[in-house]
Each structure stands twice: as C-alpha cells, then as structure tokens.
C-alpha atoms as a PDB file:
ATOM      1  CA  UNK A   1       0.000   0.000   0.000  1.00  0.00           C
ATOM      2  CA  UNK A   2       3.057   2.243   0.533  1.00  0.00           C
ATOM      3  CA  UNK A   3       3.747   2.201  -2.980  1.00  0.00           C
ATOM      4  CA  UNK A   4       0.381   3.336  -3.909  1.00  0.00           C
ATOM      5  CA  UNK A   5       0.804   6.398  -1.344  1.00  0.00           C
ATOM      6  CA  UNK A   6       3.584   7.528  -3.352  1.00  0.00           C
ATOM      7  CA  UNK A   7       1.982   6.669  -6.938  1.00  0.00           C
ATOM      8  CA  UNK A   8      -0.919   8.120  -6.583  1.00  0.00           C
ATOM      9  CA  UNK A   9      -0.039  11.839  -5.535  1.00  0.00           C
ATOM     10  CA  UNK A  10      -2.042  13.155  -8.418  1.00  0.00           C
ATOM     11  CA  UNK A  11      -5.109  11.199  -8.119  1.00  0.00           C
ATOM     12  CA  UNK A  12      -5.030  11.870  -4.529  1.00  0.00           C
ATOM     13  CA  UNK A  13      -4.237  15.305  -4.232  1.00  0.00           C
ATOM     14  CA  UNK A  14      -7.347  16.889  -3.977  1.00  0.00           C
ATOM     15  CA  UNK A  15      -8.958  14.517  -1.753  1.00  0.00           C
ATOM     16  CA  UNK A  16      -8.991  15.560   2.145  1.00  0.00           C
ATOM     17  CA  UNK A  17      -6.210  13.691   4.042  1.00  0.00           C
ATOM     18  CA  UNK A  18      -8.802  11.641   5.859  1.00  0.00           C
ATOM     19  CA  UNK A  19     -10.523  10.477   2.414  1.00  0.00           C
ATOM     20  CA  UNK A  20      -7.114   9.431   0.688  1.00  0.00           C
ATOM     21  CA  UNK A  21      -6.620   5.904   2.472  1.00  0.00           C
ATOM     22  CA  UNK A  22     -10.188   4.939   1.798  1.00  0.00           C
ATOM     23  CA  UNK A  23      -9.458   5.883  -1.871  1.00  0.00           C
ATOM     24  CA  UNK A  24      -6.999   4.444  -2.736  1.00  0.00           C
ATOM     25  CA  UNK A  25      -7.827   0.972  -1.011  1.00  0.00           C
ATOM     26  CA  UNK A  26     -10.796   1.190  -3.025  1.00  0.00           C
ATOM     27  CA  UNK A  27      -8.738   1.589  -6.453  1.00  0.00           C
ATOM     28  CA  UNK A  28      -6.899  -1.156  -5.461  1.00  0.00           C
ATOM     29  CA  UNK A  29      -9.848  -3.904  -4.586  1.00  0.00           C
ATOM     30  CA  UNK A  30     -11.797  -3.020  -7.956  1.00  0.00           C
ATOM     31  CA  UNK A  31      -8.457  -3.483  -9.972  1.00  0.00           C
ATOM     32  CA  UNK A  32      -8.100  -6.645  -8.600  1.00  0.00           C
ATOM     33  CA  UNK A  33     -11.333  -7.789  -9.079  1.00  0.00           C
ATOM     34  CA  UNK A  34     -10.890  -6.547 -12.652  1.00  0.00           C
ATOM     35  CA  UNK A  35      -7.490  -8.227 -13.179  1.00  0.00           C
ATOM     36  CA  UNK A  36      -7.527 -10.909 -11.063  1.00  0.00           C
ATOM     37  CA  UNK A  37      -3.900  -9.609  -9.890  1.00  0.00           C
ATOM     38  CA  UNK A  38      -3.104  -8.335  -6.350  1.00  0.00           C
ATOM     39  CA  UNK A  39      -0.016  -6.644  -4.581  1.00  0.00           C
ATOM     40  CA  UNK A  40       0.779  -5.428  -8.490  1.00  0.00           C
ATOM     41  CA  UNK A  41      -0.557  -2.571 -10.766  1.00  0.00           C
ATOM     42  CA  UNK A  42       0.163  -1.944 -13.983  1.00  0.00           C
ATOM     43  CA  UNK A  43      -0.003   0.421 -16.544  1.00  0.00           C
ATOM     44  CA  UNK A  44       0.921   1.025 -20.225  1.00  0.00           C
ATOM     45  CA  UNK A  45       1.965   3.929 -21.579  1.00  0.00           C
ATOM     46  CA  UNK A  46       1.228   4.851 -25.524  1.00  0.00           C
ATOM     47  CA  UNK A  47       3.601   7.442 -27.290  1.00  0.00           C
ATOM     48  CA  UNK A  48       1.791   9.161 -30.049  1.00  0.00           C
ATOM     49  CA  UNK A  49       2.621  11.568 -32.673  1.00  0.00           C
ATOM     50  CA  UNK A  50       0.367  13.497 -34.982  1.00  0.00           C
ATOM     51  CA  UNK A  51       1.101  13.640 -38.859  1.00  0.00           C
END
C-alpha cells in the first residue's frame, strides 16, 4: 500500500487527508477484481505523434 501512497499523488491530491486511504484501497480492490492480480498494478503507456 506504501507504494500506492507515493503513486498516486495526483489522483489523490485533492482529496482531504482523511478520504485518501479509503481511496486508494478502493482503487486497489476493484483493480483486482478486474485483473484478477493483487499486490501489483500496472499500466501502459502509448507514445503518439500526430502527422
């Protein structure tokens, strides 16, 4: 979960402190029930350019 602390600075930013644990053990269950993988997130990340 410490990871996520750290990781999720934007997402979390505007959240009160209080509401920022909550959060982001929420983002965390649903991504594993949507992956079937816990204790690991990942992402991809798509490099475009316009012609």
């Amino acid at each position: 979960m410490s990871w996520a602390r750290v990781t999720f600075v934007e997402w979390t930013r505007e959240l009160p402190e209080e509401a920022r644990e909550g959060f982001i053990e929420e983002v965390l269950e649903r991504y594993e029930k949507v992956t079937g993988v816990s204790n690991r997130f990942a992402f991809y990340q798509m490099v475009s350019q316009l012609s």
